[in-house]
PDB file of N, CA and C in Angstrom:
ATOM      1  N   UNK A   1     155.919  51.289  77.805  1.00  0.00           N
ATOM      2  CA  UNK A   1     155.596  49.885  77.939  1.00  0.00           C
ATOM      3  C   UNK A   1     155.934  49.418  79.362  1.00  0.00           C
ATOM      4  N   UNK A   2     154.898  48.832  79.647  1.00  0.00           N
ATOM      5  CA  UNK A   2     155.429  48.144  81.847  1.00  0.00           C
ATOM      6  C   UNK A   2     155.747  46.400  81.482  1.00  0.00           C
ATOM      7  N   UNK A   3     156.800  46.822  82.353  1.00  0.00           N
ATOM      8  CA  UNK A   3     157.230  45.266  82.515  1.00  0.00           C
ATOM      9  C   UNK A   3     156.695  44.513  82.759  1.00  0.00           C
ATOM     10  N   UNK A   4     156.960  43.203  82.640  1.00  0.00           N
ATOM     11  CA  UNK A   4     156.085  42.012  82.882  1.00  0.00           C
ATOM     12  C   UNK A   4     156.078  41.935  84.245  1.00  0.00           C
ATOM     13  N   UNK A   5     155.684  41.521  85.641  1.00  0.00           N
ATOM     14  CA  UNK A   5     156.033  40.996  86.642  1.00  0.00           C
ATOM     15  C   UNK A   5     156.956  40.214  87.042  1.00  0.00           C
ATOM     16  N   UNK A   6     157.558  39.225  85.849  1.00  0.00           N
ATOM     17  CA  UNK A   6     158.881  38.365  86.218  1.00  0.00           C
ATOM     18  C   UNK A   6     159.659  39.396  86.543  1.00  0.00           C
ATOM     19  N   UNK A   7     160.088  40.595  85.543  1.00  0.00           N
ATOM     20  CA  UNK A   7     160.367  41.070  85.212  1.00  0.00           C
ATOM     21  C   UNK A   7     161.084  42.316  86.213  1.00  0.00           C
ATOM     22  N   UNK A   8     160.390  42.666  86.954  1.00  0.00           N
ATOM     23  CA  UNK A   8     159.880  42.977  87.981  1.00  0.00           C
ATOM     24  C   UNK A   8     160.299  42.735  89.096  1.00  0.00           C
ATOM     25  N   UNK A   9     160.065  41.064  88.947  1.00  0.00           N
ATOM     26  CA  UNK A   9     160.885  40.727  91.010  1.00  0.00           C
ATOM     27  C   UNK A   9     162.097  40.932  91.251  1.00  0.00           C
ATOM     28  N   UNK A  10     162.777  40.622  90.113  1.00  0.00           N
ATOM     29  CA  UNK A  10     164.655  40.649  90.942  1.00  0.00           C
ATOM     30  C   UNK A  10     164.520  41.998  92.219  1.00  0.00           C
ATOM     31  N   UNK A  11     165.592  41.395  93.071  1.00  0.00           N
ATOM     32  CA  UNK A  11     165.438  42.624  94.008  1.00  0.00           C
ATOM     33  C   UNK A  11     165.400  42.422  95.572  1.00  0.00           C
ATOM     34  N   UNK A  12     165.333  42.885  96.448  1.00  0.00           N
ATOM     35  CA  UNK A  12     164.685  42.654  97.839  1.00  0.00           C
ATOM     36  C   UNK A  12     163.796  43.068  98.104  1.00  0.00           C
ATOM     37  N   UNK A  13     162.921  42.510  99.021  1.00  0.00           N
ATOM     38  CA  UNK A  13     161.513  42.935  99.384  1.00  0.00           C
ATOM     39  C   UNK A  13     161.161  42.322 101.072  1.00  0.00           C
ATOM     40  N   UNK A  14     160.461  43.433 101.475  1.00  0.00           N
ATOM     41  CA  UNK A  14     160.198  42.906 102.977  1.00  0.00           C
ATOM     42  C   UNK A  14     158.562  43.317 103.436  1.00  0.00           C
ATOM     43  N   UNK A  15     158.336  42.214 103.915  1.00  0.00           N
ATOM     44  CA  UNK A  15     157.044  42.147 104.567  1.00  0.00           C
ATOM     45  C   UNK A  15     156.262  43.307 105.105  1.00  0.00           C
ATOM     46  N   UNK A  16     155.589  43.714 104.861  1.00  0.00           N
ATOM     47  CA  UNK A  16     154.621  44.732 106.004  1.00  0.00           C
ATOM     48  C   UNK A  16     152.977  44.435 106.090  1.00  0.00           C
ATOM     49  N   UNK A  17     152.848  43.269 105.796  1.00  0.00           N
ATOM     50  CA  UNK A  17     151.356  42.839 105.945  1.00  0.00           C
ATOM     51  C   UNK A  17     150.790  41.425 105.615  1.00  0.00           C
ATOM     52  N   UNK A  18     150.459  40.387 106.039  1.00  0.00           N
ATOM     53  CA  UNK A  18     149.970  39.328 105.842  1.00  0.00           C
ATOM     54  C   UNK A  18     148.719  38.452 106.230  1.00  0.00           C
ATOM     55  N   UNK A  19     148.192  37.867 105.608  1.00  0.00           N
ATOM     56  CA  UNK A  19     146.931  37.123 106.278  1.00  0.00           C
ATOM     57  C   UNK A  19     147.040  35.900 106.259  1.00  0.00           C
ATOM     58  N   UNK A  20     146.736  34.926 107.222  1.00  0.00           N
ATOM     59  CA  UNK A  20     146.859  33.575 106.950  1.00  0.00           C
ATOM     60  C   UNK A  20     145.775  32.814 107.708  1.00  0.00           C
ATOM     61  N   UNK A  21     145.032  31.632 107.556  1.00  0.00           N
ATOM     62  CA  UNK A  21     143.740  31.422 107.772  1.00  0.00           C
ATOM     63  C   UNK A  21     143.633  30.181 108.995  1.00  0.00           C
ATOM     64  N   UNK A  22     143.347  30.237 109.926  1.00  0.00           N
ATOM     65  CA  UNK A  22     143.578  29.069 111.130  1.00  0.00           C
ATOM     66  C   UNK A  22     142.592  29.177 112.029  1.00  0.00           C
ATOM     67  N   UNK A  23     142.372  27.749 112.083  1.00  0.00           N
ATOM     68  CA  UNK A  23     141.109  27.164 112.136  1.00  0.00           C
ATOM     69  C   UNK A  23     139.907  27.760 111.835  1.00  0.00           C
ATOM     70  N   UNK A  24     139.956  28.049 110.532  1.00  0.00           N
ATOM     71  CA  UNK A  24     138.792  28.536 109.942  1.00  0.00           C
ATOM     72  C   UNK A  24     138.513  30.027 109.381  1.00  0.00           C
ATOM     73  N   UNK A  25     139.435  30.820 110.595  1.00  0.00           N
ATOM     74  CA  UNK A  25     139.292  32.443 110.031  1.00  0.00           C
ATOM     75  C   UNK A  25     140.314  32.806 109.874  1.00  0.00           C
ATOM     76  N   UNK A  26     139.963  33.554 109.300  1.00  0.00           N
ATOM     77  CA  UNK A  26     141.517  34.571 108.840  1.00  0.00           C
ATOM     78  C   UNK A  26     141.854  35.809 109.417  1.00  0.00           C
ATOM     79  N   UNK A  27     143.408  35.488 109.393  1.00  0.00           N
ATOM     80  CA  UNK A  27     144.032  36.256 110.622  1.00  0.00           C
ATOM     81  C   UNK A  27     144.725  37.277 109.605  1.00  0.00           C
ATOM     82  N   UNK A  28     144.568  38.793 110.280  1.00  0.00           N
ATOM     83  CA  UNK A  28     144.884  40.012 109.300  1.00  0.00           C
ATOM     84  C   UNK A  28     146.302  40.503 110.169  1.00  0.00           C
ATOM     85  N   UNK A  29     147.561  40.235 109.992  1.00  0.00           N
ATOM     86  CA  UNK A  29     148.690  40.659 110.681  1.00  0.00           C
ATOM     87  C   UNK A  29     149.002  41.624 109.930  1.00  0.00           C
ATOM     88  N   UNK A  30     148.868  43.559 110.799  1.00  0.00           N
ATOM     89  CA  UNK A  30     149.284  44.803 110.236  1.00  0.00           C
ATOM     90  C   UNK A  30     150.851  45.106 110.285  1.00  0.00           C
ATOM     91  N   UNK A  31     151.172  45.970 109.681  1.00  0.00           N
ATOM     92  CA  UNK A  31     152.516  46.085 109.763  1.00  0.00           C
ATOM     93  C   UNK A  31     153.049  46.953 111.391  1.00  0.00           C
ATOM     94  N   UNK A  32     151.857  47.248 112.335  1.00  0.00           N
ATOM     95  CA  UNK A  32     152.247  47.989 113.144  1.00  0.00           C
ATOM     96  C   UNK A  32     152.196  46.286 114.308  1.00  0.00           C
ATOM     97  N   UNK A  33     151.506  45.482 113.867  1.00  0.00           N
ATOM     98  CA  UNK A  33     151.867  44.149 115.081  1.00  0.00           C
ATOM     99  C   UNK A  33     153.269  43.994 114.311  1.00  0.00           C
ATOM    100  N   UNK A  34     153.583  43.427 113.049  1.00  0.00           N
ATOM    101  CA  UNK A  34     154.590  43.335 112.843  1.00  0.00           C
ATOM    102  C   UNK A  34     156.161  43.464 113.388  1.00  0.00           C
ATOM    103  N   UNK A  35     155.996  44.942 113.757  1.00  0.00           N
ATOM    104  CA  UNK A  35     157.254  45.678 114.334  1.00  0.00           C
ATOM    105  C   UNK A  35     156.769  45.319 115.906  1.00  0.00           C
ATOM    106  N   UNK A  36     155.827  45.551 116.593  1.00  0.00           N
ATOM    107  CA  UNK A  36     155.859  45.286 118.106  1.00  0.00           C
ATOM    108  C   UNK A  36     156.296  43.881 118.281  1.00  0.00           C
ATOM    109  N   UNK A  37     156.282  43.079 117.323  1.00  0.00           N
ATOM    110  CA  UNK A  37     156.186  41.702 117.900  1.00  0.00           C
ATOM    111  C   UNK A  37     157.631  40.868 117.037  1.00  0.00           C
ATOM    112  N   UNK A  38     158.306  42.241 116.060  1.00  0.00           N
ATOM    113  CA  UNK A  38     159.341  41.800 115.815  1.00  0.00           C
ATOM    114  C   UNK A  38     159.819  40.701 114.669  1.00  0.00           C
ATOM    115  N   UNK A  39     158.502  40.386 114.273  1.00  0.00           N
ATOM    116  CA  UNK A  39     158.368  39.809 113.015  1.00  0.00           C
ATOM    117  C   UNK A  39     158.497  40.199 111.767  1.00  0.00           C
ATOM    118  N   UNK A  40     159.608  39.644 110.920  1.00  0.00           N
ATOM    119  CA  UNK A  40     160.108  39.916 109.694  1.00  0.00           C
ATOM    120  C   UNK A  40     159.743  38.725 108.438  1.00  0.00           C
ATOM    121  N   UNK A  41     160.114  39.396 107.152  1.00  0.00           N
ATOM    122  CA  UNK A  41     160.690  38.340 106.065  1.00  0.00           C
ATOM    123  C   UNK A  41     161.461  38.950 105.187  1.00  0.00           C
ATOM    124  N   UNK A  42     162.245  39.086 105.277  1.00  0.00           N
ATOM    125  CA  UNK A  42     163.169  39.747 103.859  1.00  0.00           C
ATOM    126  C   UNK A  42     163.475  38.869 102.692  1.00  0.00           C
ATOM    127  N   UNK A  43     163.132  38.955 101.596  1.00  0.00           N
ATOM    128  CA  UNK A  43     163.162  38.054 100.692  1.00  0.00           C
ATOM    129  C   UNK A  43     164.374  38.735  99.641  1.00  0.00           C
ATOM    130  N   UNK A  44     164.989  37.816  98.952  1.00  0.00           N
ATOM    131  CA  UNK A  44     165.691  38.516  97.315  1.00  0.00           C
ATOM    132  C   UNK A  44     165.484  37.403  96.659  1.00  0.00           C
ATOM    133  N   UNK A  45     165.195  37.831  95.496  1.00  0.00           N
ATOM    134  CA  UNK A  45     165.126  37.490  94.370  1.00  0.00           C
ATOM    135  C   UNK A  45     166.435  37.940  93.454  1.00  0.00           C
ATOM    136  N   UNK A  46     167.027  36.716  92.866  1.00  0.00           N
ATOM    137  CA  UNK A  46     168.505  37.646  91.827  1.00  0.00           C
ATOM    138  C   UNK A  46     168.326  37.283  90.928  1.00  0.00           C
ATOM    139  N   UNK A  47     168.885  37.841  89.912  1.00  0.00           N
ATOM    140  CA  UNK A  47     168.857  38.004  88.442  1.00  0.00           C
ATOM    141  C   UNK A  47     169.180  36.591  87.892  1.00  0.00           C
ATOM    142  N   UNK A  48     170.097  36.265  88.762  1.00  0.00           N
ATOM    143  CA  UNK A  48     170.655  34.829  88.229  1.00  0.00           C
ATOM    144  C   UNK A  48     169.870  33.881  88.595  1.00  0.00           C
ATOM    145  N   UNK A  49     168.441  33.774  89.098  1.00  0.00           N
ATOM    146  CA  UNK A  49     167.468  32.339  90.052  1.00  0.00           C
ATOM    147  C   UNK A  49     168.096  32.387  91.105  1.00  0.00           C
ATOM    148  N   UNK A  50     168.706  32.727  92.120  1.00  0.00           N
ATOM    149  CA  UNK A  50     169.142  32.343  93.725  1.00  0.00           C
ATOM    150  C   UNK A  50     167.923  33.097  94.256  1.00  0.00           C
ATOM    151  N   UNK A  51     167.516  32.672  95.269  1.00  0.00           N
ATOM    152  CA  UNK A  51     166.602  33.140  95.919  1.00  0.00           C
ATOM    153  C   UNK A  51     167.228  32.936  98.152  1.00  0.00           C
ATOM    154  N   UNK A  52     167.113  34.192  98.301  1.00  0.00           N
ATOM    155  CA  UNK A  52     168.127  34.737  99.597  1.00  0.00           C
ATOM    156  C   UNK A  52     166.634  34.671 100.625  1.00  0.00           C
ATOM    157  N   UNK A  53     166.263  34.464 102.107  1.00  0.00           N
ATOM    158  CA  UNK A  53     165.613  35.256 103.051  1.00  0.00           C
ATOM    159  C   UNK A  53     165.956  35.234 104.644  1.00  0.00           C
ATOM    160  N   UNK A  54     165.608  36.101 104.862  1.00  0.00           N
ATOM    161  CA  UNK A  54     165.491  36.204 106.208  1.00  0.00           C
ATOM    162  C   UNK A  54     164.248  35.909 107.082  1.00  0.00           C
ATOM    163  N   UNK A  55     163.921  35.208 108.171  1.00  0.00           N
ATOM    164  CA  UNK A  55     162.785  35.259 108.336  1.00  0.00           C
ATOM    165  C   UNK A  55     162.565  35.440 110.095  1.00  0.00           C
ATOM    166  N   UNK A  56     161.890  35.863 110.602  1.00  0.00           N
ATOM    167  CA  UNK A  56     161.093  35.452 111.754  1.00  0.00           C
ATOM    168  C   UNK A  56     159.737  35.009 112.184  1.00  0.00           C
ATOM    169  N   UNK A  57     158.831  34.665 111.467  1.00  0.00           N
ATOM    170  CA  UNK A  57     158.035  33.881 110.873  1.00  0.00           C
ATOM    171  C   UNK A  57     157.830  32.619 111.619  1.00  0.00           C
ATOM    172  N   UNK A  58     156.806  31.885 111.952  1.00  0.00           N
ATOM    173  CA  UNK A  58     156.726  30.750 112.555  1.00  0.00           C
ATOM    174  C   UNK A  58     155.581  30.203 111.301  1.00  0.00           C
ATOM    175  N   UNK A  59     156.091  30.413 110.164  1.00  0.00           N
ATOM    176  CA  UNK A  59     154.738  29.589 109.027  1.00  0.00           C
ATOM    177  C   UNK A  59     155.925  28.306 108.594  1.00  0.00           C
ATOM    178  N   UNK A  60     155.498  27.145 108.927  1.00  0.00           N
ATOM    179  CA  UNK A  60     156.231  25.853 108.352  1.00  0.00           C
ATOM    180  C   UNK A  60     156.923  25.744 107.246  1.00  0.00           C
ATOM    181  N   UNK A  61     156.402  26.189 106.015  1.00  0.00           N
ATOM    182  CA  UNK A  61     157.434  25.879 105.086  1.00  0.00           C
ATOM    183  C   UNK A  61     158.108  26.724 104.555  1.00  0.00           C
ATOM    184  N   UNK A  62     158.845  27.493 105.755  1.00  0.00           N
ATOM    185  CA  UNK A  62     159.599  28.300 106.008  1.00  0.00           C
ATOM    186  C   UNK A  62     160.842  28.101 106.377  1.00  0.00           C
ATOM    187  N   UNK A  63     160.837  27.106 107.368  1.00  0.00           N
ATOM    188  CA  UNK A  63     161.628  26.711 108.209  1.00  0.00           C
ATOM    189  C   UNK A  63     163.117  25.824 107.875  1.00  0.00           C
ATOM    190  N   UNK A  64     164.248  26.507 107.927  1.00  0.00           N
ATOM    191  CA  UNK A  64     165.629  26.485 107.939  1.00  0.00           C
ATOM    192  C   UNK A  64     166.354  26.376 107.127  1.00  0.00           C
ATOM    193  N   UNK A  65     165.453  27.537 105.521  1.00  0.00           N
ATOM    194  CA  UNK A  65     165.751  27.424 104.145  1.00  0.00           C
ATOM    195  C   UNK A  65     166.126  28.969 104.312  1.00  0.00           C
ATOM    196  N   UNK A  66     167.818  29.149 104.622  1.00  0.00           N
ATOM    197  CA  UNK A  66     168.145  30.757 104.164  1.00  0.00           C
ATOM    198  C   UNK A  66     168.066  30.831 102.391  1.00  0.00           C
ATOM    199  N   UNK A  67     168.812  30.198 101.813  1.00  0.00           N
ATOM    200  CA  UNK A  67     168.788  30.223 100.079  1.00  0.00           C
ATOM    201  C   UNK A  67     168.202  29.345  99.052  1.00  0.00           C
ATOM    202  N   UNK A  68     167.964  29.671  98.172  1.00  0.00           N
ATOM    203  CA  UNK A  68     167.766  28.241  97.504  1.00  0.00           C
ATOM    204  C   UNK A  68     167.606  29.035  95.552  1.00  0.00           C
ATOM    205  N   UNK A  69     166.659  28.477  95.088  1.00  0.00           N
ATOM    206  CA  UNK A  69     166.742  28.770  93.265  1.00  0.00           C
ATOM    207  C   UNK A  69     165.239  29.650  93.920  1.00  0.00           C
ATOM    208  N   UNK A  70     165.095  30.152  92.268  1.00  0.00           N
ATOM    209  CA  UNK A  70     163.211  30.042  91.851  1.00  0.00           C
ATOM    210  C   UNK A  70     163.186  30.347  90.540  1.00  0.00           C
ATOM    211  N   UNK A  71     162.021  29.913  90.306  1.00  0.00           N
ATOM    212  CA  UNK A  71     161.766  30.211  88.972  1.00  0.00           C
ATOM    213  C   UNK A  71     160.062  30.239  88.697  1.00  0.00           C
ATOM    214  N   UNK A  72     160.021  31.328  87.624  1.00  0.00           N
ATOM    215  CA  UNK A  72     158.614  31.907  87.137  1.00  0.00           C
ATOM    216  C   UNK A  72     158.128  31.300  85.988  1.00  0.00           C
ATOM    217  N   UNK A  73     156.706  30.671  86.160  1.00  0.00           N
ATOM    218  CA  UNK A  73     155.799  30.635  85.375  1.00  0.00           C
ATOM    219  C   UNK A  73     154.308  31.031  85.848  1.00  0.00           C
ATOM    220  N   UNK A  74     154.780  31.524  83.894  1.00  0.00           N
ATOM    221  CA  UNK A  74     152.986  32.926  84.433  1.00  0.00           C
ATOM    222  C   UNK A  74     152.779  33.661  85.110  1.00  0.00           C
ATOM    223  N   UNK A  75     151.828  33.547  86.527  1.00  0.00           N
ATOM    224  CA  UNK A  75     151.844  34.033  87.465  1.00  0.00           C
ATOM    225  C   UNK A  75     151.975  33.464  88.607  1.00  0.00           C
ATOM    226  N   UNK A  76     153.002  32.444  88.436  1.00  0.00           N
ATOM    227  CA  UNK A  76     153.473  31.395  89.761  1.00  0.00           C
ATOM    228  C   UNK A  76     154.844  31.480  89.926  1.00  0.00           C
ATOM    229  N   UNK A  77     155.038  31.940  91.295  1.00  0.00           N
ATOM    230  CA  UNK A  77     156.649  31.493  91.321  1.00  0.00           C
ATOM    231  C   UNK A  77     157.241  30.099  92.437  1.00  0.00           C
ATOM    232  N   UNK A  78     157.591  29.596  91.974  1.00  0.00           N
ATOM    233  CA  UNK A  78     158.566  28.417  92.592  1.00  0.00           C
ATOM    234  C   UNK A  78     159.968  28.802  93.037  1.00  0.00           C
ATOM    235  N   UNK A  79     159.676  28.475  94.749  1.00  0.00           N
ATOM    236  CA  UNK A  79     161.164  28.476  95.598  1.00  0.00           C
ATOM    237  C   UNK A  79     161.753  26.854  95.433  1.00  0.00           C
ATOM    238  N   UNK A  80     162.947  27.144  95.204  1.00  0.00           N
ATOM    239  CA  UNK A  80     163.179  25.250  94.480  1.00  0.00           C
ATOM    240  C   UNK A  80     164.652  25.479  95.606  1.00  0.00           C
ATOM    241  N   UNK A  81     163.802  24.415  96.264  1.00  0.00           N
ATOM    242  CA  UNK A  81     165.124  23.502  97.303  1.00  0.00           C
ATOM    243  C   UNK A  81     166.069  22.556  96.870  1.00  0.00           C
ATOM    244  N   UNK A  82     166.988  23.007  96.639  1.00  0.00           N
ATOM    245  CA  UNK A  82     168.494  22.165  95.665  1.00  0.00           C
ATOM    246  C   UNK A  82     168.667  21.133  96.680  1.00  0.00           C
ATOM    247  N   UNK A  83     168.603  20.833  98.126  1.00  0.00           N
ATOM    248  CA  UNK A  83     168.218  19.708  98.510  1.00  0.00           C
ATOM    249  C   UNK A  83     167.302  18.422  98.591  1.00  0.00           C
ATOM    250  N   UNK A  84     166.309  19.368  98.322  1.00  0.00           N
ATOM    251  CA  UNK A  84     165.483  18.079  98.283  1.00  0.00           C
ATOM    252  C   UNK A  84     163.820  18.767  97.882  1.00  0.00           C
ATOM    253  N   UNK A  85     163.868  18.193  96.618  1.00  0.00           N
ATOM    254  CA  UNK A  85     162.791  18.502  96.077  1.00  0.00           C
ATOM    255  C   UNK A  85     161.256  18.421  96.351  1.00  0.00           C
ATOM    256  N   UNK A  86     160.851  18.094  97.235  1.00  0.00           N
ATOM    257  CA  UNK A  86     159.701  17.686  97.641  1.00  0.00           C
ATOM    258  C   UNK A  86     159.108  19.104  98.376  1.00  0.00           C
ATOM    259  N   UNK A  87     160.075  19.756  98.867  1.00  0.00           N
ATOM    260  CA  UNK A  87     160.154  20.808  99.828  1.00  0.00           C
ATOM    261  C   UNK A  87     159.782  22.011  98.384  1.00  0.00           C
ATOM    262  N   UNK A  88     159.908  22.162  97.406  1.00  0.00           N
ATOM    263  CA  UNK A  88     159.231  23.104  96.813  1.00  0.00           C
ATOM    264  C   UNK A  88     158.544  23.885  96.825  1.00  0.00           C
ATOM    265  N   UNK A  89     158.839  25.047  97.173  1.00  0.00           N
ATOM    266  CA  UNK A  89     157.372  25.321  97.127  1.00  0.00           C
ATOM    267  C   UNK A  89     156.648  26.634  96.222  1.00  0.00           C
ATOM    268  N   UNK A  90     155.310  26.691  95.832  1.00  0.00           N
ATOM    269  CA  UNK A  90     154.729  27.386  95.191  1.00  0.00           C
ATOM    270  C   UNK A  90     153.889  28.343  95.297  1.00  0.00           C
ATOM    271  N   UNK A  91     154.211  29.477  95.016  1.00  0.00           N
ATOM    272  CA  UNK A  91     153.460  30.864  95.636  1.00  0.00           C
ATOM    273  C   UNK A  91     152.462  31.464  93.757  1.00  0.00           C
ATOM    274  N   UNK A  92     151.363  31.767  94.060  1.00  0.00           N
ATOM    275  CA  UNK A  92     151.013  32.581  93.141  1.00  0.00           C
ATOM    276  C   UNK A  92     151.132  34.203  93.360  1.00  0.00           C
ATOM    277  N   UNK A  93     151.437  34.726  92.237  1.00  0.00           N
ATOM    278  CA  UNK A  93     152.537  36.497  92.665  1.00  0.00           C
ATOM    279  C   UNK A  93     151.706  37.652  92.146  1.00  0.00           C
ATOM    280  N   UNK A  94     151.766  38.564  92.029  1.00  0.00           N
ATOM    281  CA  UNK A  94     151.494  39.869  91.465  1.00  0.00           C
ATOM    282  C   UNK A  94     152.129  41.269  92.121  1.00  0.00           C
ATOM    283  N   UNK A  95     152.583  41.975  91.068  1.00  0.00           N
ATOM    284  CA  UNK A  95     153.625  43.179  91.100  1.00  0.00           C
ATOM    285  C   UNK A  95     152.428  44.342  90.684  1.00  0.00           C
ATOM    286  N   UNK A  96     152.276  45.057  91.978  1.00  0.00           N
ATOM    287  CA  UNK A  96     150.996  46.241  91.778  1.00  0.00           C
ATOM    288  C   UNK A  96     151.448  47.252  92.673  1.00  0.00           C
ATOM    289  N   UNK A  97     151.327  48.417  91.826  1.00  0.00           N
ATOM    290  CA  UNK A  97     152.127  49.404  92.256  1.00  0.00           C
ATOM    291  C   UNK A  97     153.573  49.495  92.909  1.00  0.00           C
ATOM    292  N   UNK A  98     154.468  49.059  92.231  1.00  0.00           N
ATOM    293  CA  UNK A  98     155.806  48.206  93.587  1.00  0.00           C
ATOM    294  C   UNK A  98     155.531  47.539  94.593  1.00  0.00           C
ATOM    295  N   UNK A  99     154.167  46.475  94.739  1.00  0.00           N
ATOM    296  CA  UNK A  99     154.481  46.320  95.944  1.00  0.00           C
ATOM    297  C   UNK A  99     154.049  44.633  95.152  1.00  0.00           C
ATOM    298  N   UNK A 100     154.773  43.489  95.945  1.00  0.00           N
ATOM    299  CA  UNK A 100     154.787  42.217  96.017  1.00  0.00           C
ATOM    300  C   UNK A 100     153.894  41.726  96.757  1.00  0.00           C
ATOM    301  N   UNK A 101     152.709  41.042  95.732  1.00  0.00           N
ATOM    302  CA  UNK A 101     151.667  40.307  96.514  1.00  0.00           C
ATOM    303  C   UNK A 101     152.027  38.922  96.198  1.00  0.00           C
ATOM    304  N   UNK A 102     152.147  37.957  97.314  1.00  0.00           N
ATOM    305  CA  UNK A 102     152.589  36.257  97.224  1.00  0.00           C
ATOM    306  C   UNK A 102     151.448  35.731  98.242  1.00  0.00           C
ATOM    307  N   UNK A 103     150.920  34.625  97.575  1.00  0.00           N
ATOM    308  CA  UNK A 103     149.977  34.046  97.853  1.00  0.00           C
ATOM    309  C   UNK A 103     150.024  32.573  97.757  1.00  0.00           C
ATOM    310  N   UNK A 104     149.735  31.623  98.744  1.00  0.00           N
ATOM    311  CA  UNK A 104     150.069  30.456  98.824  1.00  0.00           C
ATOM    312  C   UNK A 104     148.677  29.424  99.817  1.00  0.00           C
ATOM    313  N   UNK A 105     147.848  28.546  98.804  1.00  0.00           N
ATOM    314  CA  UNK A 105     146.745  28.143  99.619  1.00  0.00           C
ATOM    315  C   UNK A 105     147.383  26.644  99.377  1.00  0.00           C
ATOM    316  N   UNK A 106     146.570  26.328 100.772  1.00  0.00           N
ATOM    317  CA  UNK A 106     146.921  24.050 100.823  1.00  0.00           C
ATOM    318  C   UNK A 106     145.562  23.871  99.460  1.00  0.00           C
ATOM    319  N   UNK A 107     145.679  22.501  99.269  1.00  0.00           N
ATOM    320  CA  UNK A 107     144.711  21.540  98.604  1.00  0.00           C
ATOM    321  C   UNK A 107     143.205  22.199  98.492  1.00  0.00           C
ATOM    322  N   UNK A 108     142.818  22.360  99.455  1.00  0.00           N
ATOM    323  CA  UNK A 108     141.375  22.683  99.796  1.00  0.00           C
ATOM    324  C   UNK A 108     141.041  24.012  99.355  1.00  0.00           C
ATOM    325  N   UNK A 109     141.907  25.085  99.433  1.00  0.00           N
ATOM    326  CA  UNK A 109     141.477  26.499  98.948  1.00  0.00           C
ATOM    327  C   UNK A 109     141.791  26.945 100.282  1.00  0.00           C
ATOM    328  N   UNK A 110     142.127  26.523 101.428  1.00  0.00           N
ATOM    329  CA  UNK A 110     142.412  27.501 102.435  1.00  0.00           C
ATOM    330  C   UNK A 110     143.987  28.704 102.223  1.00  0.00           C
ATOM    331  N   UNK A 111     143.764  29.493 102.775  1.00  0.00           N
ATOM    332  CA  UNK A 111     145.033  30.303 102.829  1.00  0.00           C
ATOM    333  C   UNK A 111     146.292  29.943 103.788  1.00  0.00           C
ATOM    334  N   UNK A 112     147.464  29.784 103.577  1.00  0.00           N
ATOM    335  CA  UNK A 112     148.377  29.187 104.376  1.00  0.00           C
ATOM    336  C   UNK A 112     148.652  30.882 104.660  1.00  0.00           C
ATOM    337  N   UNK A 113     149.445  31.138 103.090  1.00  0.00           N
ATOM    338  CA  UNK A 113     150.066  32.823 103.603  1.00  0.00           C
ATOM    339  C   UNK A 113     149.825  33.742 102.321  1.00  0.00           C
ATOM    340  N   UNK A 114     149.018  34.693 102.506  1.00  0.00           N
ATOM    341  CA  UNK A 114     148.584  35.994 101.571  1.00  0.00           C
ATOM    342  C   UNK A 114     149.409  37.019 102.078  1.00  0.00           C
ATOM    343  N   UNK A 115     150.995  37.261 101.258  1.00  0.00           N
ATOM    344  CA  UNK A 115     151.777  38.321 102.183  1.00  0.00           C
ATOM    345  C   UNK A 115     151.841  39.814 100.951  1.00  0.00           C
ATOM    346  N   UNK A 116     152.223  40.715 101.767  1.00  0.00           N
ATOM    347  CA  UNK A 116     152.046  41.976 100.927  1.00  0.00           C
ATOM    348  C   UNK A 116     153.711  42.672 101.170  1.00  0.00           C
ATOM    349  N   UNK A 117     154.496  43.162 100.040  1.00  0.00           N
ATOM    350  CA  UNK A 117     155.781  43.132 100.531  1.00  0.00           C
ATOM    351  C   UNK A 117     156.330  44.887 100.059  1.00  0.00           C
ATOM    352  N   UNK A 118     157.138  45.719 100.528  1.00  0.00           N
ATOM    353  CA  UNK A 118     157.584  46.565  99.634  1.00  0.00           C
ATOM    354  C   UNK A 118     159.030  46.333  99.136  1.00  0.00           C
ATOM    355  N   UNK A 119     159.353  47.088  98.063  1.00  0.00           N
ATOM    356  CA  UNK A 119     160.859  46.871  97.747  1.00  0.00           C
ATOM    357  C   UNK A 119     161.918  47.880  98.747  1.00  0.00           C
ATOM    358  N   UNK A 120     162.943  46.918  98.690  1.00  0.00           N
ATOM    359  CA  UNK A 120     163.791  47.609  99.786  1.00  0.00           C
ATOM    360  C   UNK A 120     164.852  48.461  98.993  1.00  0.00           C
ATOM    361  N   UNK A 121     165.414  49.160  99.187  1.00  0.00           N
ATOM    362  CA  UNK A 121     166.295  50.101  98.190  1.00  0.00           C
ATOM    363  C   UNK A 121     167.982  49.339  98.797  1.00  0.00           C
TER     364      UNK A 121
END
């Protein structure tokens, strides 16, 4: 029997591929710009809802949140800012082959961030 995907995230996971869409097209960042240019995200997920990252990242709603909660529904997960709720934010997920797909579009259907992650041991 395979686990559910909640099921699934606890853990760390780090970036090696992302797309995100500006002014109009979409931008394919490989894991080999990644490392030249020094750009990270290390994420955890814990058993208990804390949610840990690291980032180097210049995507906005990102910005100067090392910890916070989350929590899963369905196939959505919510990073929940114990400061101030508005800042929430909501990724749609999928767990395929070990690897963490998080996906996050504005209002319109554009892509903010389509990231692809592996688990870290």
């Amino acid at each position: 029997m395979f686990a559910r995907p909640s099921k699934q995230l606890p853990g760390k996971w780090r970036l090696f591929e992302y797309y995100t869409e500006k002014s109009g097209e979409l931008v394919n960042v490989k894991e080999t710009q990644l490392k030249q240019q020094d750009i990270f995200w290390e994420i955890e997920f814990e058993e208990d809802g804390c949610f840990q990252q690291k980032s180097g990242l210049t995507i906005k709603f990102l910005e100067g949140i090392e910890s916070s909660g989350w929590l899963v529904s369905k196939n959505f997960i919510t990073l929940i800012y114990r400061d101030d709720a508005s800042r929430n934010e909501e990724f749609q997920f999928a767990i395929v082959n070990d690897k963490l797909k998080l996906l996050k579009k504005d209002i319109s259907g554009k892509i903010i961030f389509f990231g692809f992650f592996r688990r870290l041991n």
